[in-house]
N, C-alpha and C. Protein backbone atom coordinates (compact mmCIF):
# COMPACT_ATOMS: atom_id res chain seq x y z
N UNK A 1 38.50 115.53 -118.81
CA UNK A 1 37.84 114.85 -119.92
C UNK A 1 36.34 114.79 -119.68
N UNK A 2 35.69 114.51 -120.77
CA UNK A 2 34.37 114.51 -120.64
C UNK A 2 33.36 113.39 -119.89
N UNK A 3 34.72 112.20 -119.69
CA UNK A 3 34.15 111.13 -118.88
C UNK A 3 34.19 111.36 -117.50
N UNK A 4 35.33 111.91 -117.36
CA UNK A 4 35.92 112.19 -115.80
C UNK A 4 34.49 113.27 -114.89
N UNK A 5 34.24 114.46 -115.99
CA UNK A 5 33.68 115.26 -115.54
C UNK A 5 31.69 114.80 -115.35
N UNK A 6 31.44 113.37 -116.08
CA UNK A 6 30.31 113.03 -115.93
C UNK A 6 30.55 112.30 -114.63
N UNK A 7 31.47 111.49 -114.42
CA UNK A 7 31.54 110.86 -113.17
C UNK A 7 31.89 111.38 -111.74
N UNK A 8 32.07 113.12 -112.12
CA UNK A 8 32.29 114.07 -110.49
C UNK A 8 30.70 114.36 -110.91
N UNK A 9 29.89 114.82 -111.66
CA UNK A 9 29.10 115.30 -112.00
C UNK A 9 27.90 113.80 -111.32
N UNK A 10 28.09 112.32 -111.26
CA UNK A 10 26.76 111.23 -110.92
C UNK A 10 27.46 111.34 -109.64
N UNK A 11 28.87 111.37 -109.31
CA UNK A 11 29.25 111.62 -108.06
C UNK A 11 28.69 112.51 -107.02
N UNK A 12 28.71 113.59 -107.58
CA UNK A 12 28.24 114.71 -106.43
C UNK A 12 26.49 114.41 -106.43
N UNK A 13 25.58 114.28 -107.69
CA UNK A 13 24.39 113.96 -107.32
C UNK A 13 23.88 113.02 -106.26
N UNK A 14 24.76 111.99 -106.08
CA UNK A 14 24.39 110.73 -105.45
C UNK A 14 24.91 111.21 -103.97
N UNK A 15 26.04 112.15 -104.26
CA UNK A 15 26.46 112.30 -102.28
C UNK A 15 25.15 113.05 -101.40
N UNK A 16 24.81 114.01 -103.04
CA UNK A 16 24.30 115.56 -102.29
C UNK A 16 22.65 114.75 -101.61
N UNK A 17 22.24 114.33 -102.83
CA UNK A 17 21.17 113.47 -102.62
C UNK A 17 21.25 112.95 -101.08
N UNK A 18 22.18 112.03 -100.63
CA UNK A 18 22.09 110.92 -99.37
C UNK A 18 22.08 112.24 -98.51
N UNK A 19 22.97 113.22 -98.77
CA UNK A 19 23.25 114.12 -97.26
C UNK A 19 22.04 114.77 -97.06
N UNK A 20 21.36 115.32 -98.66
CA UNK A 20 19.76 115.79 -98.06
C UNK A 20 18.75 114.82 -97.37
N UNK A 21 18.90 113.84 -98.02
CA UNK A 21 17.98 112.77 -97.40
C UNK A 21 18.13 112.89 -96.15
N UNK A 22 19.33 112.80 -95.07
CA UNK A 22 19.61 112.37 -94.01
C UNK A 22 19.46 113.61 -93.23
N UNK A 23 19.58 114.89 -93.85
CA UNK A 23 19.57 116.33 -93.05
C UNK A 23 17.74 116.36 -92.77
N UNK A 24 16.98 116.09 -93.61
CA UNK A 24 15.46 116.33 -93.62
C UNK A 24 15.09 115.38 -92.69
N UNK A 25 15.69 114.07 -92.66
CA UNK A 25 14.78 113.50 -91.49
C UNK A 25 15.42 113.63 -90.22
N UNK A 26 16.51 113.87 -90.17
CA UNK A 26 17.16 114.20 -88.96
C UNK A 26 16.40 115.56 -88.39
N UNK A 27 16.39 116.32 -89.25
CA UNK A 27 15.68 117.55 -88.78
C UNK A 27 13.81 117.29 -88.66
N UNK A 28 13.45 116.91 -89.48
CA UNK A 28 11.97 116.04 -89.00
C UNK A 28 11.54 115.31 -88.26
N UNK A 29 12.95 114.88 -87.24
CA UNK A 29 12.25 113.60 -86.30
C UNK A 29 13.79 113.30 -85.79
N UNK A 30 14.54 113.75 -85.86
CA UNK A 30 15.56 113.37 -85.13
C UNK A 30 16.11 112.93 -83.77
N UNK A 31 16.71 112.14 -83.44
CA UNK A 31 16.94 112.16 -82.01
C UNK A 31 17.25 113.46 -81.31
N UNK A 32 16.16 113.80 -80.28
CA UNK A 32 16.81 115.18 -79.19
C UNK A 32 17.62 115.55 -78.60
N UNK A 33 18.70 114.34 -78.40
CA UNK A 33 20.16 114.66 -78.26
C UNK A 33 20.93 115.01 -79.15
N UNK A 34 20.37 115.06 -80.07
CA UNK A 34 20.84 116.10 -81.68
C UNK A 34 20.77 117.30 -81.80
N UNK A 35 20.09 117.73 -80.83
CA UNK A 35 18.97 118.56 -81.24
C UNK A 35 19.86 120.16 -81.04
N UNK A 36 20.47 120.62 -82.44
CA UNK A 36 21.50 121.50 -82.47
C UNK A 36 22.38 121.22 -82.41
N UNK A 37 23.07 119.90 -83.22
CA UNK A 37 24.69 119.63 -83.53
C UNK A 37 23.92 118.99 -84.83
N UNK A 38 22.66 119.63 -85.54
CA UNK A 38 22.41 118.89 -87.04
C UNK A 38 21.91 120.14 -87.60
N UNK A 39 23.12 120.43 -88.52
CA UNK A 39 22.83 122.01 -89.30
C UNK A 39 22.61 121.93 -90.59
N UNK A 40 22.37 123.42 -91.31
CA UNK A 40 22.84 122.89 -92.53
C UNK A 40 22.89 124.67 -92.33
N UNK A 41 24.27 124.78 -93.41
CA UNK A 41 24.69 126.22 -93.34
C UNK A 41 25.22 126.96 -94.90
N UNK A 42 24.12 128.43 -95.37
CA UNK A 42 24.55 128.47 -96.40
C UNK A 42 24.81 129.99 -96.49
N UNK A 43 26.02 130.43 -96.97
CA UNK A 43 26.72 131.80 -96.71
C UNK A 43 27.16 131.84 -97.82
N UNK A 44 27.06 133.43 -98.30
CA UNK A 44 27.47 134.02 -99.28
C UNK A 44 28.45 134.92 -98.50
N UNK A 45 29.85 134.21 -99.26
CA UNK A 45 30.94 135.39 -98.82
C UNK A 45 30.97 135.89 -99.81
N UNK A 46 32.82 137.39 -99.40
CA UNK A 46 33.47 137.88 -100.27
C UNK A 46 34.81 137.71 -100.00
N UNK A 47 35.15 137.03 -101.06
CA UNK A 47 36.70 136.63 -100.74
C UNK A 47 37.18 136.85 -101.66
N UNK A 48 38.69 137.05 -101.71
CA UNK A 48 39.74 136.85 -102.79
C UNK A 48 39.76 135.43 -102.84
N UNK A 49 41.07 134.65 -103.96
CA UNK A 49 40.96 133.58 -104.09
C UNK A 49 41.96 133.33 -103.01
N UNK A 50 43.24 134.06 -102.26
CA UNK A 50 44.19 133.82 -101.45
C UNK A 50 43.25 133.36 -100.17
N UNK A 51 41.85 134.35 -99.73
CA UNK A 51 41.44 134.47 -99.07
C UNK A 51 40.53 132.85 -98.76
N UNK A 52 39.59 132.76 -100.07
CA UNK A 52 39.29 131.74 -99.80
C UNK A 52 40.48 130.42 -99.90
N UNK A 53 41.31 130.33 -100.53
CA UNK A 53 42.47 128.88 -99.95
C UNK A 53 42.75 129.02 -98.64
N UNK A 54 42.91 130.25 -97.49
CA UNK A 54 43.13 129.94 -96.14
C UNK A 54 41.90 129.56 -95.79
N UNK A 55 40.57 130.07 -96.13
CA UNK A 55 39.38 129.43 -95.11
C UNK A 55 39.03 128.03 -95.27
N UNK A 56 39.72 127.26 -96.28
CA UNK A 56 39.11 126.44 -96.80
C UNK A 56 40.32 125.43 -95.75
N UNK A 57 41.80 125.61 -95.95
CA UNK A 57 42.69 125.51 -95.14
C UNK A 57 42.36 125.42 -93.52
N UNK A 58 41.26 126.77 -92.91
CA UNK A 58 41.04 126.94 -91.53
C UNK A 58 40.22 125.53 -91.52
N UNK A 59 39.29 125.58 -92.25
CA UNK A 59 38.13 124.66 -92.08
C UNK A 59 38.34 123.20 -91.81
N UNK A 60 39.93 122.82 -93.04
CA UNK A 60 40.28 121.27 -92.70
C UNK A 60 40.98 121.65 -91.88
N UNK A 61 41.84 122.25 -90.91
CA UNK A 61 42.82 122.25 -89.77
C UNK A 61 41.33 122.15 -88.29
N UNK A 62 40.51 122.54 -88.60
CA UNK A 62 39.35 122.24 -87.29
C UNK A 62 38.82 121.10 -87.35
N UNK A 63 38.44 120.34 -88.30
CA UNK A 63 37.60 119.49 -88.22
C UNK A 63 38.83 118.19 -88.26
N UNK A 64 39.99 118.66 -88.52
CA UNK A 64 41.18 117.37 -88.52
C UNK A 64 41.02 116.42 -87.43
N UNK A 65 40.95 117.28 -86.14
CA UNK A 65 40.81 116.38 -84.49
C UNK A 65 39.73 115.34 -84.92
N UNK A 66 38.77 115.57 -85.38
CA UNK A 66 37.48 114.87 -85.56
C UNK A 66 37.29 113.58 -86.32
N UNK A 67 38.34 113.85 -87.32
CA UNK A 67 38.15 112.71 -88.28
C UNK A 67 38.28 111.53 -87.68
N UNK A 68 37.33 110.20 -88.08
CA UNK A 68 37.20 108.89 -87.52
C UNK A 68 38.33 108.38 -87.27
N UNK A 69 39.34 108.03 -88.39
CA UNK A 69 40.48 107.75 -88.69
C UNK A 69 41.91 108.48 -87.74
N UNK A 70 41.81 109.44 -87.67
CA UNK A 70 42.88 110.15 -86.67
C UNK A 70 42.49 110.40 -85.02
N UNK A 71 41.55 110.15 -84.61
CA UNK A 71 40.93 110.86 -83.58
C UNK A 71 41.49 109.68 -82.55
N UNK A 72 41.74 109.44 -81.43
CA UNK A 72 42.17 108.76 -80.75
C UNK A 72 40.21 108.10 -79.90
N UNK A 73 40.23 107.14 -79.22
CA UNK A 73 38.91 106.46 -79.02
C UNK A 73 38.06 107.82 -78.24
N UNK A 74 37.08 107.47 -78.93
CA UNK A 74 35.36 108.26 -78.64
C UNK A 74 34.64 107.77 -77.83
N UNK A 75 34.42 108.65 -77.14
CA UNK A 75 33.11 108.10 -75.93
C UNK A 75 32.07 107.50 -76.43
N UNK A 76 31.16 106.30 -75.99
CA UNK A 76 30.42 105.68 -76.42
C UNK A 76 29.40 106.56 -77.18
N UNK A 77 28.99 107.57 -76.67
CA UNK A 77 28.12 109.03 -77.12
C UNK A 77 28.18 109.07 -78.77
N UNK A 78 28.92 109.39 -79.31
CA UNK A 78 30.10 109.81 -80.40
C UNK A 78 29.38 108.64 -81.36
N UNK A 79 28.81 110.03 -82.75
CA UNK A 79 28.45 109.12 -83.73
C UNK A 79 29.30 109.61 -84.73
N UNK A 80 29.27 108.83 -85.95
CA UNK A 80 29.75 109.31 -87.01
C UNK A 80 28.64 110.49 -87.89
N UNK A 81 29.30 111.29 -88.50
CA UNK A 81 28.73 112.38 -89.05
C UNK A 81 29.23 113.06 -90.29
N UNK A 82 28.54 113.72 -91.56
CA UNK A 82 29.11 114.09 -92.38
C UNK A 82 29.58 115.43 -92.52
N UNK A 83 30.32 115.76 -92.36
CA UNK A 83 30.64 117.31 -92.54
C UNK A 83 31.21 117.97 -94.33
N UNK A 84 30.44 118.91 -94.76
CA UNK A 84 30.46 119.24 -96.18
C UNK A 84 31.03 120.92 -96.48
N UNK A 85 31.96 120.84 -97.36
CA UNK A 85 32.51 121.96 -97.17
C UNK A 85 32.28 122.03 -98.73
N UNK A 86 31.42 123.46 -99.27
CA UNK A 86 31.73 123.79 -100.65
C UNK A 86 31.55 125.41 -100.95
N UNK A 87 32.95 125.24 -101.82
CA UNK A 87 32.96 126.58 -102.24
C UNK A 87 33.40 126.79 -103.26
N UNK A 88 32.16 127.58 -104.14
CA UNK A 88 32.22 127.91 -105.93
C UNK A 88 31.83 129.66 -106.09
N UNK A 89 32.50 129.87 -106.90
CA UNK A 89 32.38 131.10 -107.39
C UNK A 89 30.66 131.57 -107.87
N UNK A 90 30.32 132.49 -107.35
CA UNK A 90 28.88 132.82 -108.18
C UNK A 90 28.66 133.53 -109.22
N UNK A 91 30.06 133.72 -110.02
CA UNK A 91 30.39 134.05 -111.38
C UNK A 91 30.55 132.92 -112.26
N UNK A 92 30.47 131.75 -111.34
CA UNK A 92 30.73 130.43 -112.19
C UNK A 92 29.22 129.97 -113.25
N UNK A 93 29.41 129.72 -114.64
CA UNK A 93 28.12 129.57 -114.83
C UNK A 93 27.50 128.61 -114.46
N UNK A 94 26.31 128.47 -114.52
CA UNK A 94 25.46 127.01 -114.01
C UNK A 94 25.73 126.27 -115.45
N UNK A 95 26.11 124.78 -115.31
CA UNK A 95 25.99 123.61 -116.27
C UNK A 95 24.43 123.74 -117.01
């Protein structure tokens, strides 16, 4: 519906927004014990669609151990972090 799709639509502005915010100053001034576990990564594949449902599949089966919620206790070290996975067709038109 047209409501649903405005509210993924203020949704994703407001996430994408905080995660840039936090990638630029992290990368501008970040703590040096960061220094290369704060990325930002942008790849143009070629996939089928079978192809992309397993990578997307690989991607949550790696980062599963990690999640806050499942992970058994973290060394004091151990921060929380956002990890962002997106993948759209570049045949898709732009809104």
């Amino acid at each position: 519906t047209a409501g649903s799709a405005a509210a993924t639509e203020v949704l994703l502005a407001e996430t994408m927004a905080m995660d840039r915010r936090r990638l630029v100053a992290q990368i501008s001034g970040g703590d040096p014990a960061w220094s290369g576990a704060v990325t930002y990564d942008r790849s143009r594949l070629l996939v089928t669609p079978d192809e992309a449902r397993r990578l997307i599949a690989a991607v949550a089966e790696l980062v599963a151990p990690y999640q806050a919620d499942r992970r058994p206790p973290a060394s004091a070290a151990a921060e929380r972090v956002t990890v962002v996975l997106t993948m759209v067709r570049e045949s898709s038109p732009p809104a």
